[in-house]
PDB file of N, CA and C in Angstrom:
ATOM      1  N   UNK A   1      -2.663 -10.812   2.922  1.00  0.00           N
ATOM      2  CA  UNK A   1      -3.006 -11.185   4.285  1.00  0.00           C
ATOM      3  C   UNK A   1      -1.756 -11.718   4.960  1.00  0.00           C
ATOM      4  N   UNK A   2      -1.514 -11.692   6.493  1.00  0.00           N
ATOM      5  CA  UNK A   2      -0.234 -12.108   6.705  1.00  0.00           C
ATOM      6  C   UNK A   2      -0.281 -12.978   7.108  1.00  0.00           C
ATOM      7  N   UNK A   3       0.888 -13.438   7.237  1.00  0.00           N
ATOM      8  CA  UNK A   3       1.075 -15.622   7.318  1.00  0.00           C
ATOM      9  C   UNK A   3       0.647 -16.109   6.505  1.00  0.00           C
ATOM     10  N   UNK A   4       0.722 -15.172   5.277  1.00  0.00           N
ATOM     11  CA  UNK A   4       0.707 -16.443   4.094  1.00  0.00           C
ATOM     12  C   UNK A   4       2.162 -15.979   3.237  1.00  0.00           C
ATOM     13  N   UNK A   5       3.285 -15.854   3.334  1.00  0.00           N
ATOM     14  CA  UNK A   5       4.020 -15.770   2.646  1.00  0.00           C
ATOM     15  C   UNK A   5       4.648 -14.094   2.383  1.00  0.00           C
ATOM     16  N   UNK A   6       4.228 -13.327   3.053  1.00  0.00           N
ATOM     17  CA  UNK A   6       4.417 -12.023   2.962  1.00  0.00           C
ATOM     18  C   UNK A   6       6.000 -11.676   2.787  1.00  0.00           C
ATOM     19  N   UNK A   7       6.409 -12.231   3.755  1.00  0.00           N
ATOM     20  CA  UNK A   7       8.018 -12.050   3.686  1.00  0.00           C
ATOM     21  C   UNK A   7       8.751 -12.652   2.549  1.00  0.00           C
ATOM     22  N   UNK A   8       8.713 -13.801   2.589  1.00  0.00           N
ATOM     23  CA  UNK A   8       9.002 -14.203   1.426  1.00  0.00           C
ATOM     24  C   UNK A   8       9.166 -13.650   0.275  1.00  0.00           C
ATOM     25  N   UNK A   9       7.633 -13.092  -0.076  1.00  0.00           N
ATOM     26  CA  UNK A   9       7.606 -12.165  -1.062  1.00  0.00           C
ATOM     27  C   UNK A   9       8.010 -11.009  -1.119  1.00  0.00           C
ATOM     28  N   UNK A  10       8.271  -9.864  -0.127  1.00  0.00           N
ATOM     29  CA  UNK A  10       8.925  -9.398  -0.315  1.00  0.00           C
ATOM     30  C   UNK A  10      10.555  -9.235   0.004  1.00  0.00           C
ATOM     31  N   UNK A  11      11.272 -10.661  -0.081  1.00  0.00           N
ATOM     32  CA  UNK A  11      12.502 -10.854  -0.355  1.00  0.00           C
ATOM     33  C   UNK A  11      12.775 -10.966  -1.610  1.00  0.00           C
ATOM     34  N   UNK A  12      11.724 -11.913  -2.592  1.00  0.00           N
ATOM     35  CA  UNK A  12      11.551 -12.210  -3.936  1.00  0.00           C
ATOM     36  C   UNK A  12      11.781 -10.689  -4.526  1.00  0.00           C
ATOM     37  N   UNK A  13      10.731  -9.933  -4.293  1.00  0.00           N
ATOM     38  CA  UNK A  13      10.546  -8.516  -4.653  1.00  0.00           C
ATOM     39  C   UNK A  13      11.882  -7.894  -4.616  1.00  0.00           C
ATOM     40  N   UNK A  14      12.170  -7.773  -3.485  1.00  0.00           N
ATOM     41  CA  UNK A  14      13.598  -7.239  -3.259  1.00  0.00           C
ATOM     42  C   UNK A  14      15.000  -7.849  -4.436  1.00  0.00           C
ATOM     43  N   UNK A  15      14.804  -8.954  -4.348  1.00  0.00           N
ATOM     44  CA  UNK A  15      16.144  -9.975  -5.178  1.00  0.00           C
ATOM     45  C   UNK A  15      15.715  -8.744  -6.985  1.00  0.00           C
ATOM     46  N   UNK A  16      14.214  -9.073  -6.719  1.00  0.00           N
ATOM     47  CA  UNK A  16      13.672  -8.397  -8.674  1.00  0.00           C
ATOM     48  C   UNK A  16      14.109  -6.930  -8.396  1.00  0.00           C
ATOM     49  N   UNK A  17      14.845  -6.413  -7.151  1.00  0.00           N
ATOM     50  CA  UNK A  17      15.402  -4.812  -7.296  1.00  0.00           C
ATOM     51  C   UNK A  17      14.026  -3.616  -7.258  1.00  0.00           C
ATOM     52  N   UNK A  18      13.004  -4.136  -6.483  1.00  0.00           N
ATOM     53  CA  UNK A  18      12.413  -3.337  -6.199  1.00  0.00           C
ATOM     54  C   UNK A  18      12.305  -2.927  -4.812  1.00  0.00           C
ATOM     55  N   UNK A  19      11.892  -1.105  -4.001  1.00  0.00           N
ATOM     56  CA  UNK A  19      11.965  -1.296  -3.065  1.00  0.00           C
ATOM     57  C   UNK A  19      10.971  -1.082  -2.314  1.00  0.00           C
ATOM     58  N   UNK A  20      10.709  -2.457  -1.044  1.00  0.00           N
ATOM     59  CA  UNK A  20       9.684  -2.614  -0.736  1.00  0.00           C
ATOM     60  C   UNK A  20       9.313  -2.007   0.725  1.00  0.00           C
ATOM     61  N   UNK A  21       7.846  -1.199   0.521  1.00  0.00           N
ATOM     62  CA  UNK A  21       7.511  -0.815   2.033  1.00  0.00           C
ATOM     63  C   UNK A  21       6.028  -1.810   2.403  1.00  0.00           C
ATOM     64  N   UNK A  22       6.469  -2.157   3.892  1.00  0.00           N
ATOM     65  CA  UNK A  22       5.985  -2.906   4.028  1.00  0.00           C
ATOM     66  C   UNK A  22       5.401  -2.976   5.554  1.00  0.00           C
ATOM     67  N   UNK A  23       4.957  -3.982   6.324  1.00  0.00           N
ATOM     68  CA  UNK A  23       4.824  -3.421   8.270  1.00  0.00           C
ATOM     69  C   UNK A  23       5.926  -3.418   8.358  1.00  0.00           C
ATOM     70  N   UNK A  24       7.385  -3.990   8.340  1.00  0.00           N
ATOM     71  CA  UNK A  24       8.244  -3.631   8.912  1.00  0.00           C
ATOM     72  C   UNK A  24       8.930  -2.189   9.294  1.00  0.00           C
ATOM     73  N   UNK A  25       8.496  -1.190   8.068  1.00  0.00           N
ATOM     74  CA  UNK A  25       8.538   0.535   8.188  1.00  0.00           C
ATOM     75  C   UNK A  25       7.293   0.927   9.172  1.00  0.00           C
ATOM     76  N   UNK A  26       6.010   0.248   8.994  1.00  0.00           N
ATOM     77  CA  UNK A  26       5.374   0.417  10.309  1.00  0.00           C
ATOM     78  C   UNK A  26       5.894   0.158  11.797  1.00  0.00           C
ATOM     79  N   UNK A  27       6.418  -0.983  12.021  1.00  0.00           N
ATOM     80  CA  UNK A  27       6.499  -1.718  13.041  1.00  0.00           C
ATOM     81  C   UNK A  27       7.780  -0.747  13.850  1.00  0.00           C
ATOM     82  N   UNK A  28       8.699  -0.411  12.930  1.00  0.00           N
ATOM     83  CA  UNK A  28      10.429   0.404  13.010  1.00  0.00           C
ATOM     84  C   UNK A  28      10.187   1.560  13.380  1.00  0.00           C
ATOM     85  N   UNK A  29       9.952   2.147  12.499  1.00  0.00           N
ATOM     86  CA  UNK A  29       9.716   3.629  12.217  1.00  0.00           C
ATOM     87  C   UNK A  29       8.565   4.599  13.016  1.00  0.00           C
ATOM     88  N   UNK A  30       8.714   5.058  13.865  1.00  0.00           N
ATOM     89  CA  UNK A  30       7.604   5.767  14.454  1.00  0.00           C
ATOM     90  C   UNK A  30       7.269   6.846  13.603  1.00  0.00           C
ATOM     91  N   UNK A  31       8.007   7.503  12.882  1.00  0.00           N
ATOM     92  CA  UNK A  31       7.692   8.537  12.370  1.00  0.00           C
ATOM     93  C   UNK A  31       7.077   8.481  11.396  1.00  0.00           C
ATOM     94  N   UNK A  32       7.160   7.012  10.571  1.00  0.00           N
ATOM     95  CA  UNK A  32       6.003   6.405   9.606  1.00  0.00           C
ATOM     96  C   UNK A  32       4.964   6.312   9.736  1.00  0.00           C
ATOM     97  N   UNK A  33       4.708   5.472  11.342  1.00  0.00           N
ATOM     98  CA  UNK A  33       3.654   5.082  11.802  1.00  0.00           C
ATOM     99  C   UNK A  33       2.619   6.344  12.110  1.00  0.00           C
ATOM    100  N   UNK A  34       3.176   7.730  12.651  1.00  0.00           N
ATOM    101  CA  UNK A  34       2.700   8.676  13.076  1.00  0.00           C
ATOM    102  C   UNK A  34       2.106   9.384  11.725  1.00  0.00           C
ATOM    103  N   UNK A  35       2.695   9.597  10.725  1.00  0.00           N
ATOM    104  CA  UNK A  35       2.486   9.971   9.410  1.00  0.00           C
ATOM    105  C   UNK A  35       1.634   9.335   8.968  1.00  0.00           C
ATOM    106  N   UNK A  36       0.711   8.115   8.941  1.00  0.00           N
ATOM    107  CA  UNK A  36       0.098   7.302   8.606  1.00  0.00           C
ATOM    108  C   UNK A  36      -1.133   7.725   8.975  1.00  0.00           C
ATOM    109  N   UNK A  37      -0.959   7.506  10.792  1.00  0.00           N
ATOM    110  CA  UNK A  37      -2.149   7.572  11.879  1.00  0.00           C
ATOM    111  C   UNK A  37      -3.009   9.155  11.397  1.00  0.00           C
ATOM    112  N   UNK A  38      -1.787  10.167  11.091  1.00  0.00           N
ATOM    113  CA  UNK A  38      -2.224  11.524  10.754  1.00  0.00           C
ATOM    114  C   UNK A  38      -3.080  11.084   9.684  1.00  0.00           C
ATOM    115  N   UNK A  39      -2.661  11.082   8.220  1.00  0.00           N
ATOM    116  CA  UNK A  39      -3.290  11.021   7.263  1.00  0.00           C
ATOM    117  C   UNK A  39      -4.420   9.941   7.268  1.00  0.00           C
ATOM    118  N   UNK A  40      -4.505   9.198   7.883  1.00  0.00           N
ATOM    119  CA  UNK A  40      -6.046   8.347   8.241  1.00  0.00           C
ATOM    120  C   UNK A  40      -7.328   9.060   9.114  1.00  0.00           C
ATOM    121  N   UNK A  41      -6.954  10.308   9.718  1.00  0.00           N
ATOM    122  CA  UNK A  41      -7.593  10.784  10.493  1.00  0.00           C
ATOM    123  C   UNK A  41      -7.830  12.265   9.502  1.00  0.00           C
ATOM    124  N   UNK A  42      -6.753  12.900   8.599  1.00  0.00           N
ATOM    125  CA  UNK A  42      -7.167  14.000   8.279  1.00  0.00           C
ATOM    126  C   UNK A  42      -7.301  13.751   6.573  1.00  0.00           C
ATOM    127  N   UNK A  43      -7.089  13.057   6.244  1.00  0.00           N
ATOM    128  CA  UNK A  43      -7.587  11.827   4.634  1.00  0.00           C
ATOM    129  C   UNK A  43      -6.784  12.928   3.790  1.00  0.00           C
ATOM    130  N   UNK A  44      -5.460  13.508   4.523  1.00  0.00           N
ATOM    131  CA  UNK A  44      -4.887  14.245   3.711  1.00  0.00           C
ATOM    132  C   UNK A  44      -3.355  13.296   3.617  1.00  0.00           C
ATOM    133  N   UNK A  45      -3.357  12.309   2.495  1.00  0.00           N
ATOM    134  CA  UNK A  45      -1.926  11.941   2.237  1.00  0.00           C
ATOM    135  C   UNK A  45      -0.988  12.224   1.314  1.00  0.00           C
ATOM    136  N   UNK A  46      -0.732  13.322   1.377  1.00  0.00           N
ATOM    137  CA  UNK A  46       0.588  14.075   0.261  1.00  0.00           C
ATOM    138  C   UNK A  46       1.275  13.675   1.175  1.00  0.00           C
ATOM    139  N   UNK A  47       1.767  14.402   2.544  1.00  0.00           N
ATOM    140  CA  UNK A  47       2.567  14.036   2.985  1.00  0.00           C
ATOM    141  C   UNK A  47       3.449  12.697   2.982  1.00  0.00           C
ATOM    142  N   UNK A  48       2.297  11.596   3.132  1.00  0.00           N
ATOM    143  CA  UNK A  48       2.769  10.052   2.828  1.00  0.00           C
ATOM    144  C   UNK A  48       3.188   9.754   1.818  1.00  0.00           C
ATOM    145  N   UNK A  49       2.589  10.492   0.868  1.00  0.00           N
ATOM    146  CA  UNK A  49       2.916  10.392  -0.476  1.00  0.00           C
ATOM    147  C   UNK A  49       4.023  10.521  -1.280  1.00  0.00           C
ATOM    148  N   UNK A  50       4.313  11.838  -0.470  1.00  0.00           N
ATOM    149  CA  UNK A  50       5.845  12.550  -1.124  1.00  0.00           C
ATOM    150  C   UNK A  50       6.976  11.491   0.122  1.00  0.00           C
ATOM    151  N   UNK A  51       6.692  11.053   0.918  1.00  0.00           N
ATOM    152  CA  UNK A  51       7.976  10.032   1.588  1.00  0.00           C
ATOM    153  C   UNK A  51       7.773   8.968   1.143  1.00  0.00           C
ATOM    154  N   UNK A  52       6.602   8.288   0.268  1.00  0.00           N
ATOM    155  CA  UNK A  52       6.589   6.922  -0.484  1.00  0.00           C
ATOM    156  C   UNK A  52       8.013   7.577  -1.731  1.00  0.00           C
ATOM    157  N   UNK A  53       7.504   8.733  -2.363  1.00  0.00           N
ATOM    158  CA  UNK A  53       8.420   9.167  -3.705  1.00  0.00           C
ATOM    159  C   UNK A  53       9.685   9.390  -3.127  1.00  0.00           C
ATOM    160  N   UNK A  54       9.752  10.391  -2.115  1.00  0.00           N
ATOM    161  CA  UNK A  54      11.257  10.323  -1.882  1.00  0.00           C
ATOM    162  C   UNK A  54      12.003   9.707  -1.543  1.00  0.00           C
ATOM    163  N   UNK A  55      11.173   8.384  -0.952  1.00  0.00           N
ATOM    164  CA  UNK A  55      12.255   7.301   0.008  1.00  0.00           C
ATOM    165  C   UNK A  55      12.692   5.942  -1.451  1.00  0.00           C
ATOM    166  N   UNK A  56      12.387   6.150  -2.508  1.00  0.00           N
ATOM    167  CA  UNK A  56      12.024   5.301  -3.773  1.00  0.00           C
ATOM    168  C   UNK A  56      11.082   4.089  -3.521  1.00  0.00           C
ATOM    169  N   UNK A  57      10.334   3.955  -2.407  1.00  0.00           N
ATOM    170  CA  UNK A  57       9.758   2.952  -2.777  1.00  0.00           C
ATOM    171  C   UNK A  57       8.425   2.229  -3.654  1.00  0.00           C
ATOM    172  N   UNK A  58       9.129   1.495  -4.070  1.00  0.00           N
ATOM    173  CA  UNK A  58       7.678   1.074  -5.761  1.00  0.00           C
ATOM    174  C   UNK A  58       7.123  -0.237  -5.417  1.00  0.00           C
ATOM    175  N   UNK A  59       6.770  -1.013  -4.379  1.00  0.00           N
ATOM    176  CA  UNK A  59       6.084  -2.494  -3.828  1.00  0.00           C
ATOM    177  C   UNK A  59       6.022  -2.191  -2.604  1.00  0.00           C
ATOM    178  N   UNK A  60       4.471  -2.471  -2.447  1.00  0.00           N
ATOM    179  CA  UNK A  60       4.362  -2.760  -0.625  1.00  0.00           C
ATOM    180  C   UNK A  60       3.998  -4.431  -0.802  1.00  0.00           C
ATOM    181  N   UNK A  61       3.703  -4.839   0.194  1.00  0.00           N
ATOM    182  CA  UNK A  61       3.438  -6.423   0.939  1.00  0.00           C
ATOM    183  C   UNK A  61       3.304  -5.591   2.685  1.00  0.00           C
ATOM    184  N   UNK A  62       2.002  -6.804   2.604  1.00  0.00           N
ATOM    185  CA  UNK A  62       1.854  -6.953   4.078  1.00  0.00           C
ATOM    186  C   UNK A  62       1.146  -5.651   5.007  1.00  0.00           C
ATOM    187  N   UNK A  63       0.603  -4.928   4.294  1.00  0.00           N
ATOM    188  CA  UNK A  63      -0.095  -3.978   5.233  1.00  0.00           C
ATOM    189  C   UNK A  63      -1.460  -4.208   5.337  1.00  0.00           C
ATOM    190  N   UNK A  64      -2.282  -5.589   4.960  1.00  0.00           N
ATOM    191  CA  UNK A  64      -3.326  -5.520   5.457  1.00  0.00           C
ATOM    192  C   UNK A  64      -4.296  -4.422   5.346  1.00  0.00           C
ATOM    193  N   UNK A  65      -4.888  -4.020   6.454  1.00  0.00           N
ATOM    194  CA  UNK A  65      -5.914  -2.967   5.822  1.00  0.00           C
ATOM    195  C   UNK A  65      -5.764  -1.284   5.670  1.00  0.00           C
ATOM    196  N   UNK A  66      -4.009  -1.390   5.692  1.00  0.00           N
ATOM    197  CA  UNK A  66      -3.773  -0.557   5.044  1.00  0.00           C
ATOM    198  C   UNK A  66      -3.419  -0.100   3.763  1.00  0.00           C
ATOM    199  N   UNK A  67      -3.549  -1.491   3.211  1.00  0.00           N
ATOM    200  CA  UNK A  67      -3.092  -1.675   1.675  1.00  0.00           C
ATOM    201  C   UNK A  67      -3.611  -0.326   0.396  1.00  0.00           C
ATOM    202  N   UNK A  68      -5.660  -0.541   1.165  1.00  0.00           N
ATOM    203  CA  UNK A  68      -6.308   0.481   0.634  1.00  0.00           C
ATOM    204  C   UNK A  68      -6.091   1.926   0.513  1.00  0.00           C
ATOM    205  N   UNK A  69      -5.705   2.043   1.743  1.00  0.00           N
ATOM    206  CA  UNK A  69      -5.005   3.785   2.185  1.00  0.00           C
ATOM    207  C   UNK A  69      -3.969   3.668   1.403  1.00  0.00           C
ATOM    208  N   UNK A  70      -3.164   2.611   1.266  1.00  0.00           N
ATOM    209  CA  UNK A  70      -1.570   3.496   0.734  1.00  0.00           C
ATOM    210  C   UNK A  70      -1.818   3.606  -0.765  1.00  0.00           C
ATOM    211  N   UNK A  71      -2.722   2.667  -1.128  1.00  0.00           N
ATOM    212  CA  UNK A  71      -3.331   2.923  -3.089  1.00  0.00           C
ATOM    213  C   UNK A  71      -4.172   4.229  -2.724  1.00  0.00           C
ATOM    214  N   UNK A  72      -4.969   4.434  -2.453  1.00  0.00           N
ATOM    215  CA  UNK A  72      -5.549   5.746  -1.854  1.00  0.00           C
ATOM    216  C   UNK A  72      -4.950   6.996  -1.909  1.00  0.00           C
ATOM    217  N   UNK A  73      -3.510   6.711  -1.369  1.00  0.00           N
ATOM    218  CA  UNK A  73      -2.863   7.858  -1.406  1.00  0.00           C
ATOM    219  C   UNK A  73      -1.915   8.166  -2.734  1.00  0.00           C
ATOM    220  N   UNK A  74      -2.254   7.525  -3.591  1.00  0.00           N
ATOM    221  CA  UNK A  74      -1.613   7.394  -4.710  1.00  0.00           C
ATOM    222  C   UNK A  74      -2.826   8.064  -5.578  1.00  0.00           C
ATOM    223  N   UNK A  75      -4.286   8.582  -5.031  1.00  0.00           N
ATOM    224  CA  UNK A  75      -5.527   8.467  -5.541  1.00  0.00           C
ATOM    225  C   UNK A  75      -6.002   7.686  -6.901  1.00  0.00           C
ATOM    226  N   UNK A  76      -5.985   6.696  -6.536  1.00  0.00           N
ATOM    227  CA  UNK A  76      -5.682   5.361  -7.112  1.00  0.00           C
ATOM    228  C   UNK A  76      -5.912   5.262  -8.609  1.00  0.00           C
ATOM    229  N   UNK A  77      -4.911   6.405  -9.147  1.00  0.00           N
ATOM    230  CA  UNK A  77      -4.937   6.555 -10.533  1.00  0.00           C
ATOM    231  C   UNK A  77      -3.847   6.064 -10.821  1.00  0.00           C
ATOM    232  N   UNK A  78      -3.005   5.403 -10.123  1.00  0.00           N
ATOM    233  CA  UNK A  78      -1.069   4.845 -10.855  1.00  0.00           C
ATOM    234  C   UNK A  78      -1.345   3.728 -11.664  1.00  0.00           C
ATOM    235  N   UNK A  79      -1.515   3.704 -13.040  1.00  0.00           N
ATOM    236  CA  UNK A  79      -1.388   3.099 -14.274  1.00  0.00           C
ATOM    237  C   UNK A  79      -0.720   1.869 -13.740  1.00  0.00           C
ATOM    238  N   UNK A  80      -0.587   0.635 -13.855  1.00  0.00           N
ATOM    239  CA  UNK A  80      -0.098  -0.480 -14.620  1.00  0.00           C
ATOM    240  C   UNK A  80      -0.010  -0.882 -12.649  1.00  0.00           C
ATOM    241  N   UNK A  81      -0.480  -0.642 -12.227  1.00  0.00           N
ATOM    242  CA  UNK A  81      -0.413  -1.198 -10.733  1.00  0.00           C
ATOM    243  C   UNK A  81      -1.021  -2.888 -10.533  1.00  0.00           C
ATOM    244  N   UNK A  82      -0.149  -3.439 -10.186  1.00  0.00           N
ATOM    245  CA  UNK A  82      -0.272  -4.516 -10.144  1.00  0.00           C
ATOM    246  C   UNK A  82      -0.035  -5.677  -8.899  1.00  0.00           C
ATOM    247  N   UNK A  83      -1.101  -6.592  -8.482  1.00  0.00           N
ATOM    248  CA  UNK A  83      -0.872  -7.333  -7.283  1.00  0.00           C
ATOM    249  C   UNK A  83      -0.783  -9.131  -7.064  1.00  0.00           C
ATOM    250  N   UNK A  84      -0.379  -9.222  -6.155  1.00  0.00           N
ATOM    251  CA  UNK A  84      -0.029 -10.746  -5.880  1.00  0.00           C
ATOM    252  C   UNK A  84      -0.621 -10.748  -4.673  1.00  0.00           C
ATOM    253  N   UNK A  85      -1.748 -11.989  -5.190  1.00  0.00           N
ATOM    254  CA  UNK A  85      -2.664 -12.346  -3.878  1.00  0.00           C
ATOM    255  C   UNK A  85      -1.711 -13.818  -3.540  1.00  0.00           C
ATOM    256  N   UNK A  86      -1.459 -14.011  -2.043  1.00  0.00           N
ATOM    257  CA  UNK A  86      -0.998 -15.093  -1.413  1.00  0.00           C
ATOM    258  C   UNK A  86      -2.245 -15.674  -0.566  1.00  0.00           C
ATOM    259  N   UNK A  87      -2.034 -16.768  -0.860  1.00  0.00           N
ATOM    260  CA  UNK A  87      -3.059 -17.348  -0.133  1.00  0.00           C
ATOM    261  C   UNK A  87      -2.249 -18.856   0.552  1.00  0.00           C
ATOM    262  N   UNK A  88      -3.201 -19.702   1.809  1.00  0.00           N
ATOM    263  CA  UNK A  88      -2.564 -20.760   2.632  1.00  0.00           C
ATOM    264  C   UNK A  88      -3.900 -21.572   2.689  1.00  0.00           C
ATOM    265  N   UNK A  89      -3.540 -22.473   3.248  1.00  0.00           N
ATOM    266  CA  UNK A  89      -4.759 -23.141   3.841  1.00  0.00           C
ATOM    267  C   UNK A  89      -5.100 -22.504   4.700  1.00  0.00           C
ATOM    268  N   UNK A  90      -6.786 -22.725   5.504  1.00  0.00           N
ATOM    269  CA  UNK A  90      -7.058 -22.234   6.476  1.00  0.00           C
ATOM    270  C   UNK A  90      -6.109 -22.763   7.731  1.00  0.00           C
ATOM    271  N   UNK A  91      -6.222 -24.095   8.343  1.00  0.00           N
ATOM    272  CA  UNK A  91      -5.432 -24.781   9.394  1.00  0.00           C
ATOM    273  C   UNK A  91      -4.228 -24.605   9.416  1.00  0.00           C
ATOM    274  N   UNK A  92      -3.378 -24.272   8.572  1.00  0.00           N
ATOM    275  CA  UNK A  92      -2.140 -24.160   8.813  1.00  0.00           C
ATOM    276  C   UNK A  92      -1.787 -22.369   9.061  1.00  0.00           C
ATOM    277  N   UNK A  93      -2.975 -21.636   8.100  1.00  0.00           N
ATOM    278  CA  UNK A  93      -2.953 -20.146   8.932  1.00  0.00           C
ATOM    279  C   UNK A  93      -3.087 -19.856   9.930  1.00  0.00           C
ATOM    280  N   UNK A  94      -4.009 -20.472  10.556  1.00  0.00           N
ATOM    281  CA  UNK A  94      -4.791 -20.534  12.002  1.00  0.00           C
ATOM    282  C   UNK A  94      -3.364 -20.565  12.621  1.00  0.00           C
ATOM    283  N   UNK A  95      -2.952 -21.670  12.773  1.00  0.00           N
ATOM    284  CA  UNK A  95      -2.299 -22.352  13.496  1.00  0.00           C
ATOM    285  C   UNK A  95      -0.519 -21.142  13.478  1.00  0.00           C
ATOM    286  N   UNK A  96      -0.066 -20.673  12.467  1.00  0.00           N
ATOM    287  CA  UNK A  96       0.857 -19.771  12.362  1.00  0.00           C
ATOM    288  C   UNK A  96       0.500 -18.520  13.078  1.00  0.00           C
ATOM    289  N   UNK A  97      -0.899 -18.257  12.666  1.00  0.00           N
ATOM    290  CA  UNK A  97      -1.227 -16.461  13.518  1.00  0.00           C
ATOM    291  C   UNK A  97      -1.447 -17.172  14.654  1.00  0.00           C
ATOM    292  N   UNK A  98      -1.393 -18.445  15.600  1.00  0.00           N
ATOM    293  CA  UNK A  98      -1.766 -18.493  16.706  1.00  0.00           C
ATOM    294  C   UNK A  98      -0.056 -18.450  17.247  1.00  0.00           C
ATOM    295  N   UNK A  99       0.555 -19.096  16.425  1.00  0.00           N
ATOM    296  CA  UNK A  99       1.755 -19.305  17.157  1.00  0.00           C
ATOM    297  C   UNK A  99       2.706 -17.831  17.311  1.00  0.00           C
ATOM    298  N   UNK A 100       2.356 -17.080  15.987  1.00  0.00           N
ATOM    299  CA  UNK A 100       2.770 -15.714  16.073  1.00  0.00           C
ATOM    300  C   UNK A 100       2.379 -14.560  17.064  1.00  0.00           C
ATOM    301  N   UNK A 101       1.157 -14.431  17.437  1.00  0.00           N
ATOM    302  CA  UNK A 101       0.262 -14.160  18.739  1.00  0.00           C
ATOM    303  C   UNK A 101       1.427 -14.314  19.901  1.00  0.00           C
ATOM    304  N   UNK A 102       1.276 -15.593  19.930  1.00  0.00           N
ATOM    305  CA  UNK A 102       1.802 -16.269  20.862  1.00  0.00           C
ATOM    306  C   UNK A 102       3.306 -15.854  21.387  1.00  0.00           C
ATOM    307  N   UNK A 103       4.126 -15.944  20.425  1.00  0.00           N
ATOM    308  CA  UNK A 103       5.483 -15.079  20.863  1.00  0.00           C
ATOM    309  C   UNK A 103       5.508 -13.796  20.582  1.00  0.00           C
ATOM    310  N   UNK A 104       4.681 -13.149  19.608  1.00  0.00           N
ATOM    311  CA  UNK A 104       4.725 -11.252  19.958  1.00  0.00           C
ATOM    312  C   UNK A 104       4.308 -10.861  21.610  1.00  0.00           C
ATOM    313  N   UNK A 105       3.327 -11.412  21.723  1.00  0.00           N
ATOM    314  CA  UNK A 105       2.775 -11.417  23.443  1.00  0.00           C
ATOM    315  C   UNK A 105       4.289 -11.808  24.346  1.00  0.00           C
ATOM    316  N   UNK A 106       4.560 -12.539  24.091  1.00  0.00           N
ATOM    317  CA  UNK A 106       5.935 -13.276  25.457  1.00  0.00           C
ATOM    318  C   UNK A 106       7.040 -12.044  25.129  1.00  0.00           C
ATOM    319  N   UNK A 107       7.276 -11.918  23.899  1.00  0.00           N
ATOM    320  CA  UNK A 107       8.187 -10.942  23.475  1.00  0.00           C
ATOM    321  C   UNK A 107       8.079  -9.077  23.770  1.00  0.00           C
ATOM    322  N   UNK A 108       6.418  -8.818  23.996  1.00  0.00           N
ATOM    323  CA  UNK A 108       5.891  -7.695  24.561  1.00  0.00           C
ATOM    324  C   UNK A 108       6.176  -7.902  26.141  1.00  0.00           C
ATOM    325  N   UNK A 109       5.598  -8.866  26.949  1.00  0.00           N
ATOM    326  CA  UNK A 109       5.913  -9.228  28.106  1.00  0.00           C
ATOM    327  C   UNK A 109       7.362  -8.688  28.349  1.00  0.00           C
ATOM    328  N   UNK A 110       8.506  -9.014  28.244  1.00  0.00           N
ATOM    329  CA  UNK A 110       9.889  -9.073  28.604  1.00  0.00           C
ATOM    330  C   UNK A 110      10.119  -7.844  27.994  1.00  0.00           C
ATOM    331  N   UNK A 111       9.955  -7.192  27.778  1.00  0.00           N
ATOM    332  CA  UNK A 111      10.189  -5.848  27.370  1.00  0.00           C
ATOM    333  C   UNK A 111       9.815  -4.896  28.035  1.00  0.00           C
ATOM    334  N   UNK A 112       9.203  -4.933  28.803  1.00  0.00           N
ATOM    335  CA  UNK A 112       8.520  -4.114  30.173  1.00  0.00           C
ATOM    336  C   UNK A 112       9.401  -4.015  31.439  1.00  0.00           C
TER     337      UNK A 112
END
């Protein structure tokens, strides 16, 4: 879930030499994002699949409810797959996704 440590972890991840896809290849990459949107609509993900293999990446973090789709597209037979649940308090989550809200919006604003 995000705002609980996502980044973090995958810096940790990164330092352990693994490479991680994560929203930031969403957020960057249109051509990810478009590849995604496709295969959610036509539940055909080779395509995603073969740019998870070719691009090397072996850890995601942080995709939320896409987490399912991208194990999905692995047809969730990959042996020894393994996860790290992060968790926060509630009040101090609240209070981070409000403040995060808060400047993606001002930061969307000025960009117009």
């Amino acid at each position: 879930v995000g705002r609980t440590g996502t980044q973090t972890l995958r810096q940790a991840l990164e330092v352990l030499g693994y490479k991680v896809f994560g929203d930031a290849e969403i957020v960057w990459k249109q051509d990810v994002r478009q590849m995604i949107l496709k295969a959610k609509t036509s539940q055909d993900w080779a395509p995603f699949r073969q740019y998870i293999v070719e691009n090397g990446y072996n850890a995601t973090v942080g995709l939320d409810d896409l987490q399912f789709d991208v194990w999905k597209a692995f047809n969730g037979t990959e042996n020894g797959i393994k996860g790290v649940l992060t968790v926060r308090p509630f009040e101090s989550w609240y209070k981070s996704i409000f403040r995060h809200q808060f400047w993606e919006v001002r930061y969307m604003m000025h960009r117009r």
